[in-house]
C-alpha atoms as a PDB file:
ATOM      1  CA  UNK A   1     311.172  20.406 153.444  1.00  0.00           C
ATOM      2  CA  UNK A   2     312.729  18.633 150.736  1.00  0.00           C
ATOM      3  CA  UNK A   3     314.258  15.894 152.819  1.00  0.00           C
ATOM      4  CA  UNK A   4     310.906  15.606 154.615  1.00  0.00           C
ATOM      5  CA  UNK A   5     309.355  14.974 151.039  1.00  0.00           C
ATOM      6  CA  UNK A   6     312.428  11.957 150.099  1.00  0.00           C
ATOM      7  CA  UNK A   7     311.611  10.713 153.467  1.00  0.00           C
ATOM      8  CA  UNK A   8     308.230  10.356 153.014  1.00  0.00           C
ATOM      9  CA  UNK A   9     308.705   9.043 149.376  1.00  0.00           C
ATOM     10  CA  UNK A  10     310.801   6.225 151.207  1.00  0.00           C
ATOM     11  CA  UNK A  11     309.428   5.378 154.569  1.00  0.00           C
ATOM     12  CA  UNK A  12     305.652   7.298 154.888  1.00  0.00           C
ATOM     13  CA  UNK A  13     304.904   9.702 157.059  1.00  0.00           C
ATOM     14  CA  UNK A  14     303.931   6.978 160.005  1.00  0.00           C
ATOM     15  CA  UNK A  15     307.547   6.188 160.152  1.00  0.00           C
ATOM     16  CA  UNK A  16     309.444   9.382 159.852  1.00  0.00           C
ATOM     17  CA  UNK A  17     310.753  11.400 162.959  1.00  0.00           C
ATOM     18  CA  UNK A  18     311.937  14.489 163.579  1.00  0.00           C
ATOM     19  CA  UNK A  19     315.317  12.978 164.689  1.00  0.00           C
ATOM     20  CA  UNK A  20     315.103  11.275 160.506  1.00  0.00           C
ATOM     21  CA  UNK A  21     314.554  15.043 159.532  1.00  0.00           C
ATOM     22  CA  UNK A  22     317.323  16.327 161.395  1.00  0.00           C
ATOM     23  CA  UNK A  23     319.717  13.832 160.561  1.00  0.00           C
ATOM     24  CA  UNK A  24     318.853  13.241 157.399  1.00  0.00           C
ATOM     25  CA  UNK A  25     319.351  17.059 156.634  1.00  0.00           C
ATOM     26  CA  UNK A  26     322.169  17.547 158.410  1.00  0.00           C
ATOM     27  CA  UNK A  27     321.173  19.832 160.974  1.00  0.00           C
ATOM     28  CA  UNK A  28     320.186  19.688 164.654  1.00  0.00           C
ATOM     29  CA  UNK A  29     316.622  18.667 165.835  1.00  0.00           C
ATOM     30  CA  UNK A  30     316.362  22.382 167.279  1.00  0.00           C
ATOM     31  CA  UNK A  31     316.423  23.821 164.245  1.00  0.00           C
ATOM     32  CA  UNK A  32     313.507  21.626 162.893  1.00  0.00           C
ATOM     33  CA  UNK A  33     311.677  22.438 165.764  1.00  0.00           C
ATOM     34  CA  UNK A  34     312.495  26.520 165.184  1.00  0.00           C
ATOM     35  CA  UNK A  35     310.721  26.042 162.128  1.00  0.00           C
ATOM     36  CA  UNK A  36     307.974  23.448 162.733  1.00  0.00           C
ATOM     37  CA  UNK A  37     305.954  22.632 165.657  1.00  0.00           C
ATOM     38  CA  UNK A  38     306.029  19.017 164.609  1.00  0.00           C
ATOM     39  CA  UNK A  39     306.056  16.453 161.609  1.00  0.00           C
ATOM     40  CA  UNK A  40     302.195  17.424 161.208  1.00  0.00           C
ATOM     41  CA  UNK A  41     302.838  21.094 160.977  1.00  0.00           C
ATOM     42  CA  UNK A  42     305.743  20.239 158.400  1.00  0.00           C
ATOM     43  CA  UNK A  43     303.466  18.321 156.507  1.00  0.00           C
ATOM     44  CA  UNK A  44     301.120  21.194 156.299  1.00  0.00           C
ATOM     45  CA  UNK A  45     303.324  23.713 155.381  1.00  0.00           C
ATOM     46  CA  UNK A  46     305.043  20.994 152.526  1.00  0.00           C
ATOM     47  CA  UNK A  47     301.303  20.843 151.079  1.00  0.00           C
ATOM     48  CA  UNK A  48     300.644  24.428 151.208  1.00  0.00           C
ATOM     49  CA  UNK A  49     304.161  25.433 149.297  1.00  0.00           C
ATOM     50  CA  UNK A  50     303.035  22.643 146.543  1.00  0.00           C
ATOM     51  CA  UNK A  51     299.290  24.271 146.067  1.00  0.00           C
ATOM     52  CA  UNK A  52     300.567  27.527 146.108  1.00  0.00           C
ATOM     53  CA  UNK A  53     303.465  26.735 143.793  1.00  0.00           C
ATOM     54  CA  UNK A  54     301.044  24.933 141.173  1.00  0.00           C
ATOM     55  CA  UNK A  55     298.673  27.643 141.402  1.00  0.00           C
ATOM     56  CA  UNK A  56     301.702  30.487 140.890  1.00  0.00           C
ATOM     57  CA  UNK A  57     302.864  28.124 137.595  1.00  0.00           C
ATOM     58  CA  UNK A  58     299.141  28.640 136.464  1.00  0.00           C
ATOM     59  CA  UNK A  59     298.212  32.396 137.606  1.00  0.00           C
ATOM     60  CA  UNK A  60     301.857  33.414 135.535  1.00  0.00           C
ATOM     61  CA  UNK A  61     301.138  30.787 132.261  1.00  0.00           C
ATOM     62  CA  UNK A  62     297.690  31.467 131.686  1.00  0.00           C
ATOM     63  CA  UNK A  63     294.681  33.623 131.862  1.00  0.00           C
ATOM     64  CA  UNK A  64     291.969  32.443 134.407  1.00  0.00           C
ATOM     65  CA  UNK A  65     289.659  30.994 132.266  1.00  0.00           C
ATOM     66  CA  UNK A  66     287.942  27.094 131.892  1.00  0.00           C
ATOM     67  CA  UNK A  67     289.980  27.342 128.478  1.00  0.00           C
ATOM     68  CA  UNK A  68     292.094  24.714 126.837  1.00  0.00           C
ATOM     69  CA  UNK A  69     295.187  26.742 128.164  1.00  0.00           C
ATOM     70  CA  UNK A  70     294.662  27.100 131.697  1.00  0.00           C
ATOM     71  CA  UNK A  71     293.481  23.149 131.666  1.00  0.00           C
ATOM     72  CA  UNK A  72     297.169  22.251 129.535  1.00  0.00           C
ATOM     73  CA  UNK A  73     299.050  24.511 131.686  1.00  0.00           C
ATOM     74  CA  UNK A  74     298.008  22.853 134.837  1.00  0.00           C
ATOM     75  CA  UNK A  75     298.403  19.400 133.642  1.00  0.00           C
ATOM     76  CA  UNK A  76     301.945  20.436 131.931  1.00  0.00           C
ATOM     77  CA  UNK A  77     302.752  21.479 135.102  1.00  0.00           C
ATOM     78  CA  UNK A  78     301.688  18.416 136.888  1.00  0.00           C
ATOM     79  CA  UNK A  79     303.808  16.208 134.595  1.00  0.00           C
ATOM     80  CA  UNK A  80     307.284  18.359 135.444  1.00  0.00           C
ATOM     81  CA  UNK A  81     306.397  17.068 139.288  1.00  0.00           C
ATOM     82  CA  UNK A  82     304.585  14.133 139.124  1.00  0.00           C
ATOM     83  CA  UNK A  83     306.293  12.296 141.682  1.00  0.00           C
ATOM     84  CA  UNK A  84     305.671  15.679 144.356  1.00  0.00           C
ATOM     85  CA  UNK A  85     301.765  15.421 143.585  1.00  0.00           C
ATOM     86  CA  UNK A  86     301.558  11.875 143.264  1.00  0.00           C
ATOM     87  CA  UNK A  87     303.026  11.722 147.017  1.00  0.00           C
ATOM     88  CA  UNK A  88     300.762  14.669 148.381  1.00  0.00           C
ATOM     89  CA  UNK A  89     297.598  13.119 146.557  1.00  0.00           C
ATOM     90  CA  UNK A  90     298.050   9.670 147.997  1.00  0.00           C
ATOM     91  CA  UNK A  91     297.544   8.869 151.473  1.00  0.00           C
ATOM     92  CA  UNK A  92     300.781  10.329 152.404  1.00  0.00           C
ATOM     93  CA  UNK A  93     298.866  13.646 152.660  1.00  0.00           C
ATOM     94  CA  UNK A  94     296.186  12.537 154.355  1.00  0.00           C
ATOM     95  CA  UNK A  95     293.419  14.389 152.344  1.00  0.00           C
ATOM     96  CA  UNK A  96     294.989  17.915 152.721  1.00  0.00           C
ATOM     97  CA  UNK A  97     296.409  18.463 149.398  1.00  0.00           C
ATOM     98  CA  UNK A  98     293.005  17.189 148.094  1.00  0.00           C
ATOM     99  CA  UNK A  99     291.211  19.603 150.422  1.00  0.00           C
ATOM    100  CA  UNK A 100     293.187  22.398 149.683  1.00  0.00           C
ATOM    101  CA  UNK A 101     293.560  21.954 146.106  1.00  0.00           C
ATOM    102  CA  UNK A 102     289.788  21.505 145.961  1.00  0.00           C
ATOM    103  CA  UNK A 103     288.931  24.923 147.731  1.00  0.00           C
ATOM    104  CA  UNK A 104     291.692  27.109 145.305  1.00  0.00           C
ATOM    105  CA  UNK A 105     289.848  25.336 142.151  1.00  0.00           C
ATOM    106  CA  UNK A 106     286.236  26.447 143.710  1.00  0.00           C
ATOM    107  CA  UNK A 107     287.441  29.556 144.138  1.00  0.00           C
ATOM    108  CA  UNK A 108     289.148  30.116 140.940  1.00  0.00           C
ATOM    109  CA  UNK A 109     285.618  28.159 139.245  1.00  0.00           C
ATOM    110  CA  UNK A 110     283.473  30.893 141.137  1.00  0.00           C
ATOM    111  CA  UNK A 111     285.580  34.209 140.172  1.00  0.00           C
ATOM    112  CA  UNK A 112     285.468  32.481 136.144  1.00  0.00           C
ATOM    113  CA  UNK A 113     281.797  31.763 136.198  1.00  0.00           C
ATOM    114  CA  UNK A 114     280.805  35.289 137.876  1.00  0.00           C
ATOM    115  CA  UNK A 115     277.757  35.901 140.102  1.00  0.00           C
ATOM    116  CA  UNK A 116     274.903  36.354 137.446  1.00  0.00           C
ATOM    117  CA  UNK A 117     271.602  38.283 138.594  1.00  0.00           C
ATOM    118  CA  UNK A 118     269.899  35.475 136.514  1.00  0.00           C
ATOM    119  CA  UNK A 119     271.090  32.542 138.714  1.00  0.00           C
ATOM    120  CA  UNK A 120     270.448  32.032 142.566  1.00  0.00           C
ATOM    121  CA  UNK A 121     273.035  31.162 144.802  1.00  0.00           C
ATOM    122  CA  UNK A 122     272.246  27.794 144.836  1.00  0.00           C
ATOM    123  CA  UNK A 123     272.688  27.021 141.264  1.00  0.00           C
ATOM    124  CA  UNK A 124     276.200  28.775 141.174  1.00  0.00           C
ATOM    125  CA  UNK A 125     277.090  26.587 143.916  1.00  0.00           C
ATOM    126  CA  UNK A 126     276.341  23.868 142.528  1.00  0.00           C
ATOM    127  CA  UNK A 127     277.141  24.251 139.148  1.00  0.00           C
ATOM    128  CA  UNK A 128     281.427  25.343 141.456  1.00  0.00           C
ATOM    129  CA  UNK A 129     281.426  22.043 142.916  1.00  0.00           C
ATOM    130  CA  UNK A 130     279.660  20.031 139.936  1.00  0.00           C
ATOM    131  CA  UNK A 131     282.820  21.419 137.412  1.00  0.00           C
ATOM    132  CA  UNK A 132     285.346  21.277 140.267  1.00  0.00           C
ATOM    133  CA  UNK A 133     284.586  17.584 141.642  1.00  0.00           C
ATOM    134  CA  UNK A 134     285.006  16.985 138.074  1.00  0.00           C
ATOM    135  CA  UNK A 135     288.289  18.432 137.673  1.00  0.00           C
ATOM    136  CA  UNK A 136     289.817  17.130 140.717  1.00  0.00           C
ATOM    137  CA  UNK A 137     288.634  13.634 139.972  1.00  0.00           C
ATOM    138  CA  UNK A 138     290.118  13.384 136.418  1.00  0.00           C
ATOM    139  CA  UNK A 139     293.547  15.034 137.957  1.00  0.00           C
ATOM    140  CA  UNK A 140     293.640  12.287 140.632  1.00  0.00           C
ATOM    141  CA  UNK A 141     293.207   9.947 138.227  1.00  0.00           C
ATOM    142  CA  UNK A 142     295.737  10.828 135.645  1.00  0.00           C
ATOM    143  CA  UNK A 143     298.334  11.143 138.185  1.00  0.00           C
ATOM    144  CA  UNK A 144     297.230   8.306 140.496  1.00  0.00           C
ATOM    145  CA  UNK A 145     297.154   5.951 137.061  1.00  0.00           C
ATOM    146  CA  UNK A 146     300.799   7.649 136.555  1.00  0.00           C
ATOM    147  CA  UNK A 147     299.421   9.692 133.598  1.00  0.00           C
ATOM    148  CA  UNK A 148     298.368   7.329 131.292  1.00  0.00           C
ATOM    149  CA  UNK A 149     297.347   9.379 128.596  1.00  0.00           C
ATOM    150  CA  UNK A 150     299.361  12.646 127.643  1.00  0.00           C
ATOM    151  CA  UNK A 151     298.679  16.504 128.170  1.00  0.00           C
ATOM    152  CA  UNK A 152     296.764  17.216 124.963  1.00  0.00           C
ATOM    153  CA  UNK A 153     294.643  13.802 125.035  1.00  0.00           C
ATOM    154  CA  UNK A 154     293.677  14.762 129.132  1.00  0.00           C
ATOM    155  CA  UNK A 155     293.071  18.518 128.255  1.00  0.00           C
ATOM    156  CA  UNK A 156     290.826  17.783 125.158  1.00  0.00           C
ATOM    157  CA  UNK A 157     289.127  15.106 126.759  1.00  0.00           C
ATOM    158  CA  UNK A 158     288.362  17.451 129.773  1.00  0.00           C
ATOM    159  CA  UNK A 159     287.188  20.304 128.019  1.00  0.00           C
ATOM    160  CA  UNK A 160     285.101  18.389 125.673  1.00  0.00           C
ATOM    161  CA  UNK A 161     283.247  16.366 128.810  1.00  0.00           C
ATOM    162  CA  UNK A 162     282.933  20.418 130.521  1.00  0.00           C
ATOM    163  CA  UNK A 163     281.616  22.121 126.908  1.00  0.00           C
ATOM    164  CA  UNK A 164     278.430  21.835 127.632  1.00  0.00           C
ATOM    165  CA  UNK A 165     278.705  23.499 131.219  1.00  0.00           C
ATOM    166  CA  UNK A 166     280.984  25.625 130.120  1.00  0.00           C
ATOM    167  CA  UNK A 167     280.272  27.388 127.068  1.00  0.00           C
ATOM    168  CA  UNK A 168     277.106  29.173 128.962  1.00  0.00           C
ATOM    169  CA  UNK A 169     278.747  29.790 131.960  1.00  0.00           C
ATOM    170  CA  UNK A 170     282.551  31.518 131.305  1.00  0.00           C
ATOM    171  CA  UNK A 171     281.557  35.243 131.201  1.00  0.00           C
ATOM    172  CA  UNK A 172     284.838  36.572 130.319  1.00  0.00           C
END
């Protein structure tokens, strides 16, 4: 996996081959193929270890909460492997990272907000997807602008544009 991810740093995914893998890792094209169906499959399973990996850094440094630590801890995180996220966020993962990243954050937003007997299911649905877009948008664009501000600014800035959806909403 890891020569997959410093071949696709240096050629794109287009380019590479399983014989590049092989080679490139010093073992025999079997053994890529005893492990991956293809370059696709490897690509899928790369992404997957990186989401679950971020979200492990952030389930062990922080209670799961729209709080100024869970937002620092993810973006601390980020900054000790920018140039692994920066590759799966760009084309080079072809909108998987994105999509995966973007259902684990719903998820997490749901479980934080709760399922109040005051609010239909519409408006919790919305109000998932309103705060996550949000999220994922400013994380793209801190690491696809090669984090041009630093963790405190992008956390405080983040939870002060969420506040108001926020402080009526985290029921924990």
């Amino acid at each position: 996996m890891n020569t997959f991810i410093d071949l696709l740093a240096e050629k794109g995914f287009e380019k590479i081959t399983i014989n590049d893998i092989a080679k490139r890792a010093n073992i025999n094209r079997g053994t890529v193929y005893l492990h991956y169906v293809d370059k696709l499959d490897l690509l899928d399973k790369c992404i997957e270890t990186y989401v679950e990996l971020l979200l492990s850094h952030c389930a062990n440094s922080a209670d799961t909460n729209l709080d100024a630590s869970a937002f620092q801890s993810v973006f601390e995180y980020l900054e000790k492997n920018f140039t692994i996220y920066k590759l799966l966020l760009s084309n080079e993962g072809f909108g998987f990272f994105r999509s995966r990243l973007y259902a684990i954050i719903a998820q997490t937003v749901t479980e934080v907000i709760g399922i109040k007997p005051e609010n239909n299911a519409f408006s919790n649905a919305v109000t998932t997807h309103f705060l996550t877009s949000g999220f994922i948008g400013v994380l793209e664009w801190w690491i696809n602008n090669s984090m041009p501000c630093n963790v405190q600014e992008i956390t405080e800035q983040l939870l002060f544009l969420l506040e108001p959806y926020t402080k009526h909403l985290v029921s924990r």
